[in-house]
Structures are given as C-alpha cells and as structure tokens.
Protein backbone atom coordinates (compact mmCIF):
# COMPACT_ATOMS: atom_id res chain seq x y z
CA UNK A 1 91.17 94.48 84.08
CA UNK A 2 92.46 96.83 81.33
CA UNK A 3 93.02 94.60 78.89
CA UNK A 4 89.78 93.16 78.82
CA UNK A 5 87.89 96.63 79.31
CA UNK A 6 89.98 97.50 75.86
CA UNK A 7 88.49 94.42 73.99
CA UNK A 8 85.10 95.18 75.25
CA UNK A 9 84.87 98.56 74.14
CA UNK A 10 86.10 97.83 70.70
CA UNK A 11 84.14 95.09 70.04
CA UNK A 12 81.27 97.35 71.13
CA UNK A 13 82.12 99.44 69.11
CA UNK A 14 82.34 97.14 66.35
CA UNK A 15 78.82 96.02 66.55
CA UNK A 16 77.66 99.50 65.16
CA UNK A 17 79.87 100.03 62.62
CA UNK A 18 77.63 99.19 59.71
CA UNK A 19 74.60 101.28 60.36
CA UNK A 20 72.63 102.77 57.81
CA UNK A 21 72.33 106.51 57.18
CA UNK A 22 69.50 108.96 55.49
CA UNK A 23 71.19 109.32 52.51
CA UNK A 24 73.60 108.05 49.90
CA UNK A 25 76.97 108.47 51.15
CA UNK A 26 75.86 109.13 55.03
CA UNK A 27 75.45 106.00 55.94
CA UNK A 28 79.04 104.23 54.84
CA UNK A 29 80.74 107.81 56.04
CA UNK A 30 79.19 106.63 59.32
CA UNK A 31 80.06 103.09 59.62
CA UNK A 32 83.44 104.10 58.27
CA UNK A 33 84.29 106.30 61.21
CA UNK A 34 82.83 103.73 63.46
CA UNK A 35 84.63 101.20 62.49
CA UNK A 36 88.30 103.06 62.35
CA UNK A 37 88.13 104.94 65.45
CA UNK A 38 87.45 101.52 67.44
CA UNK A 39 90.48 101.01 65.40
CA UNK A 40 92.41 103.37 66.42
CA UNK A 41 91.32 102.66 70.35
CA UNK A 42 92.59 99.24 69.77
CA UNK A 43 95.93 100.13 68.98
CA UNK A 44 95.96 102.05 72.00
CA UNK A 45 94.99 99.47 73.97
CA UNK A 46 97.64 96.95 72.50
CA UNK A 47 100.37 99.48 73.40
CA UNK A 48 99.59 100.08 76.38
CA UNK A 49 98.83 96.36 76.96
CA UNK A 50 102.57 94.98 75.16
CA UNK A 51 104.49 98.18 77.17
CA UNK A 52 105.81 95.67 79.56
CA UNK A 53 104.88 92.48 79.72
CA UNK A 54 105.33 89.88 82.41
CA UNK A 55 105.66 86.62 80.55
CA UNK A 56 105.40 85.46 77.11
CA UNK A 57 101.75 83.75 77.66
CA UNK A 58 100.71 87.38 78.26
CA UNK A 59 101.91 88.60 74.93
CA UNK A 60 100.76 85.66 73.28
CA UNK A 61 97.09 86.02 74.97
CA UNK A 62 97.15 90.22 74.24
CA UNK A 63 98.06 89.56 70.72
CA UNK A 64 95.90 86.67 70.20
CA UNK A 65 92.90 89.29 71.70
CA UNK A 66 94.15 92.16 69.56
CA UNK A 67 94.49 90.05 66.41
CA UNK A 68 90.88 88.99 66.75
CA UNK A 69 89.60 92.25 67.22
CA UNK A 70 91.85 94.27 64.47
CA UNK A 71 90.55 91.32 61.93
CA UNK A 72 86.66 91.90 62.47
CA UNK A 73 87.17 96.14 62.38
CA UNK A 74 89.30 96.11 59.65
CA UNK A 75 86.86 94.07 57.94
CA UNK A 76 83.99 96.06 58.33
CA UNK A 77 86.43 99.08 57.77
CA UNK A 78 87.52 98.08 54.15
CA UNK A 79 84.82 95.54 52.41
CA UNK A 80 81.25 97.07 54.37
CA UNK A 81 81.97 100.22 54.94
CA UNK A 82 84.39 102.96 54.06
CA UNK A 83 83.62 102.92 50.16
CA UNK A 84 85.81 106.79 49.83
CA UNK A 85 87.46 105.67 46.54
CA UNK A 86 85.49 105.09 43.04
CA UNK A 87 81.85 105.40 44.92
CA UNK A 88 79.26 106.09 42.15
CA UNK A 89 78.07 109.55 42.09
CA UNK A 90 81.03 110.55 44.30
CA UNK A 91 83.08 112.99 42.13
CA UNK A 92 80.04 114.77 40.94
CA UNK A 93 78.71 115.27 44.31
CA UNK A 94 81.61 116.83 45.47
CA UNK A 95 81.98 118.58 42.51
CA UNK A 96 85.16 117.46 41.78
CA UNK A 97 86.98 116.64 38.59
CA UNK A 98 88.10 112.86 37.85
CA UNK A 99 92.59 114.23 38.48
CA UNK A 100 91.65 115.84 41.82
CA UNK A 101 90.29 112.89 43.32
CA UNK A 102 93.09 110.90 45.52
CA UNK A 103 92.14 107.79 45.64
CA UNK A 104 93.91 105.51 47.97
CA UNK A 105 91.88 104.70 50.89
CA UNK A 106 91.51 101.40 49.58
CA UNK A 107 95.33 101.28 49.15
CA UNK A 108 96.22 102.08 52.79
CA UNK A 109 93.54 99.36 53.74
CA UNK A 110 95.66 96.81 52.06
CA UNK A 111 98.87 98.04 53.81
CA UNK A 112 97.16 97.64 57.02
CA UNK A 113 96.02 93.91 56.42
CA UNK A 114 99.75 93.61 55.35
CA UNK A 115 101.53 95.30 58.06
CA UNK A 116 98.63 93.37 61.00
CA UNK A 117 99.58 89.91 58.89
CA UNK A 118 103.11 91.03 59.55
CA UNK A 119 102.84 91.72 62.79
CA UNK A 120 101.28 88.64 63.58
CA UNK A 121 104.05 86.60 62.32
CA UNK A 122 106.27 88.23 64.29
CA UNK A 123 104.41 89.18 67.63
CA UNK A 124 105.77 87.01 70.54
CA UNK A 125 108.30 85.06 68.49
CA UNK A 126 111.58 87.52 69.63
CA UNK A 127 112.94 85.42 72.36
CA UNK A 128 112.76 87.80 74.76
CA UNK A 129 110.55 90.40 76.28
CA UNK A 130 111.90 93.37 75.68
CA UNK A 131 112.23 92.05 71.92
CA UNK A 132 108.67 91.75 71.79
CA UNK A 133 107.94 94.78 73.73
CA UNK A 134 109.96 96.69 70.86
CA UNK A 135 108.26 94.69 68.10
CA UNK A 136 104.79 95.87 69.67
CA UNK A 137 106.12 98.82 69.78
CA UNK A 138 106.98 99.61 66.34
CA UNK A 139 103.51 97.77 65.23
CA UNK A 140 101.54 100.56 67.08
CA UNK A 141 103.85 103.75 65.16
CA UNK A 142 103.14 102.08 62.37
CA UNK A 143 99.24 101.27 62.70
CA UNK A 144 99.43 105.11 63.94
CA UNK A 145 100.11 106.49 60.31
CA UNK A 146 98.20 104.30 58.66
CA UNK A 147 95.11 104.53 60.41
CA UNK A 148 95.70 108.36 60.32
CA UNK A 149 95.79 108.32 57.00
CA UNK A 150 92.09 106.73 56.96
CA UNK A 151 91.13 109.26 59.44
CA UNK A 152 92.18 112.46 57.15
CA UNK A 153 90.75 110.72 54.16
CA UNK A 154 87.36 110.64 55.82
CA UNK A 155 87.65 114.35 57.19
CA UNK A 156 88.44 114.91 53.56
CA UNK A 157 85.45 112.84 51.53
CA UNK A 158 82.72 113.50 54.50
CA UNK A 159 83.57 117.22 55.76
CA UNK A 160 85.29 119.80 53.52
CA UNK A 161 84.60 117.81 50.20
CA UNK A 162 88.03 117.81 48.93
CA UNK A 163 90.11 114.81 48.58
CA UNK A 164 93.60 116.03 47.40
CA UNK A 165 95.81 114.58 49.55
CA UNK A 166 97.38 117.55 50.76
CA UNK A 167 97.01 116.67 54.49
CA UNK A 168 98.74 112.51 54.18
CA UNK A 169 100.62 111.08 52.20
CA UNK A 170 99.16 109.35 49.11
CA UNK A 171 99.40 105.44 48.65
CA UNK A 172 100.18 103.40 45.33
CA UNK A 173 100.38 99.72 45.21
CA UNK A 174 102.56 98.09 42.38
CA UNK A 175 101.59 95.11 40.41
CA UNK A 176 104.04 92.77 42.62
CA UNK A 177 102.15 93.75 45.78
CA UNK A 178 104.54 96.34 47.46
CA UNK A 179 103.81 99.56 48.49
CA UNK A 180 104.78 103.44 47.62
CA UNK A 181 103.95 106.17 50.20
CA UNK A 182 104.53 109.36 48.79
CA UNK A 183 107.29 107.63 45.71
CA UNK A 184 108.70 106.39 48.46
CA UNK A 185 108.92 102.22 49.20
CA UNK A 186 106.92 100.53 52.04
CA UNK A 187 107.05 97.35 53.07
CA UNK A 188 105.42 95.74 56.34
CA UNK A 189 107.81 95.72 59.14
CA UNK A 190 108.65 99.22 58.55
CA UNK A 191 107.39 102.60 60.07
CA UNK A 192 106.51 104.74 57.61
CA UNK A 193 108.09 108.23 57.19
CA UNK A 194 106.74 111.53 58.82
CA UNK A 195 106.75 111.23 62.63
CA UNK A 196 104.16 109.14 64.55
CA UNK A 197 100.53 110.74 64.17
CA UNK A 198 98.56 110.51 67.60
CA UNK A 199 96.49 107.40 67.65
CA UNK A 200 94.09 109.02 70.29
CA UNK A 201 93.01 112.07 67.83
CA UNK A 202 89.51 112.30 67.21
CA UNK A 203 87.97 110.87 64.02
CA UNK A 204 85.17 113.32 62.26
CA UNK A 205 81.60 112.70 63.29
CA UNK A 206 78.96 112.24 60.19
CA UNK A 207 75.81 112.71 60.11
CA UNK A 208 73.72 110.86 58.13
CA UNK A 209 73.30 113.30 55.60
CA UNK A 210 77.15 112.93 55.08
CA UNK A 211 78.20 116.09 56.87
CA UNK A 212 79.88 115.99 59.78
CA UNK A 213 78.30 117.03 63.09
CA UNK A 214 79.07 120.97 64.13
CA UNK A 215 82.82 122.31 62.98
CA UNK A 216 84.73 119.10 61.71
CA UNK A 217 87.42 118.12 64.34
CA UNK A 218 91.12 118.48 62.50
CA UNK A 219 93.08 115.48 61.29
C-alpha cells in the first residue's frame, strides 16, 4: 500500500538522521539533510495520500500517520541536528562577518511546528471531503516553502559558504510569537508568498567534512 510504503521510508529515514561526521560541522550538516529531506518526502506522501480521500476515517488515519512522523523529523531536524544559526566557530569558518550571516533557520523551524500544530487542529474537522482535501492541500504548499527554505539554508551553510539570504526569503519572529517573511506577516493557516517551491527537489549531500558531495545540487 502507498501509504504505508510512505511512512516506512520516512521513518527509515529518520533513524539515520543523527549520525556523526569527521569533523566539526560535518556531522550536524549531515543529520540535517537527513532529517529534512525525509521531510520533504513526507509531505509528498501526505499529498498524494489526502488528494482524494474515500471517507473521513482515512483522513483521520493518514493524518494521524503523518502527524507522527512530521513530529519525530522535525524533532531531530530542529533540537539534534541542523545547528546553521549561532554554531560556535561558524562565522569564522566561513569567513564571514557577524551582518552577513542570515540567521533564521531556527526561525522557519518554529513556523513549521506552528503551521504542523495548525494543521493538526484543523485536518479532518471540515465536514466534508473535499473541505479536507483542500485543507491538505494548502498544508502541503505551505510545508513546500518552508521546508525549502531549510533546504537553501543548508546548500548555503554546507556548500558555497555564504548565508545571505539571497536565494529565500528571510524569517523574523516578534516578541508576541507571529511571524515576518520577508517584512511581510505570517501566520499558520496561510501559504506564504512566492509560488509553491517543488517539494521533490533534491536536498545537498554533505560529506562529513562539511562539503557537499561532487557539484552541490541547486536549491
């Protein structure tokens, strides 16, 4: 079945996401990209999954599935293993001055435990299946940009050494908890601006050295 192949893989996926590399900064590049391209595969999944479903127990048991998984990646994602802002030693490895740093990895990572707590409260609850179907739907643009977002900042930190946010938008959180992408407002429930990123685009390879394996794929 697809949906449980999709689970399978990600937690598999999962289970490797905090190994250890040669080198400072190797090893958390590694189990960053791990961890958020299993991400990114299990958005996929859920859209593809919440398309069209047959009944509400479906939706309820795909959520419930994709919940569970999102909750244990996007752990290991943000608190274990994707340390890209304020790492010790960072800036002067990558020879970079203390203004040219964008640091907002850790932002984003708060918008997506918002936006998946959102999502949760609202997943299955419509009334109606194509209501839900649509509320999937909008989940999964959404989890698109933001777990793009991740993606460039690793291509940035791991591969070409610069982190100016030139290629995303850059993330601010406010005092009272809401979000600014760009200047602009974000709340969860909302897509963000700037067209739908492709959730199935490769996330960069390092190696434990912290450079990324051949030429680094684009974000």
């Amino acid at each position: 079945m697809r949906i449980e192949r999709g689970w399978v893989i990600a937690a598999a996926l999962a289970v490797s996401a905090c190994g250890s590399g040669d080198s400072q900064g190797g090893g958390e590049f590694q189990a960053y990209e791990e961890a958020g391209a299993a991400m990114s595969a299990a958005v996929v999944a859920y859209g593809e999954d919440a398309a069209e479903l047959p009944d509400a127990a479906t939706c309820q048991r795909i959520h419930g599935a994709y919940d569970g998984t999102m909750a244990q990646l996007h752990e290991r994602l943000r608190d274990g293993c994707g340390e890209l802002d304020g790492r010790d030693g960072m800036g002067d490895r990558m020879g970079m001055h203390e203004q040219e740093r964008v640091r907002d990895a850790g932002c984003v990572a708060d918008a997506i435990t918002a936006e998946l707590g959102f999502h949760a409260g609202m997943a299955c609850t419509a009334g109606d299946l194509a209501g839900d179907e649509a509320e999937a739907a909008r989940h999964v643009r959404t989890m698109a940009v933001l777990m793009a977002h991740q993606r460039v900042r690793l291509q940035e930190a791991a591969c070409t050494g610069e982190t100016t946010g030139e290629d995303t938008f850059t993330c601010e959180r406010a005092a009272d908890g809401t979000f600014r992408f760009d200047g602009m407002p974000w709340a969860p429930g909302e897509v963000p601006p700037g067209g739908t990123p492709d959730p199935t685009a490769e996330w960069p390879h390092p190696c434990g050295d912290g450079v990324c394996d051949g030429s680094c794929p684009s974000p």
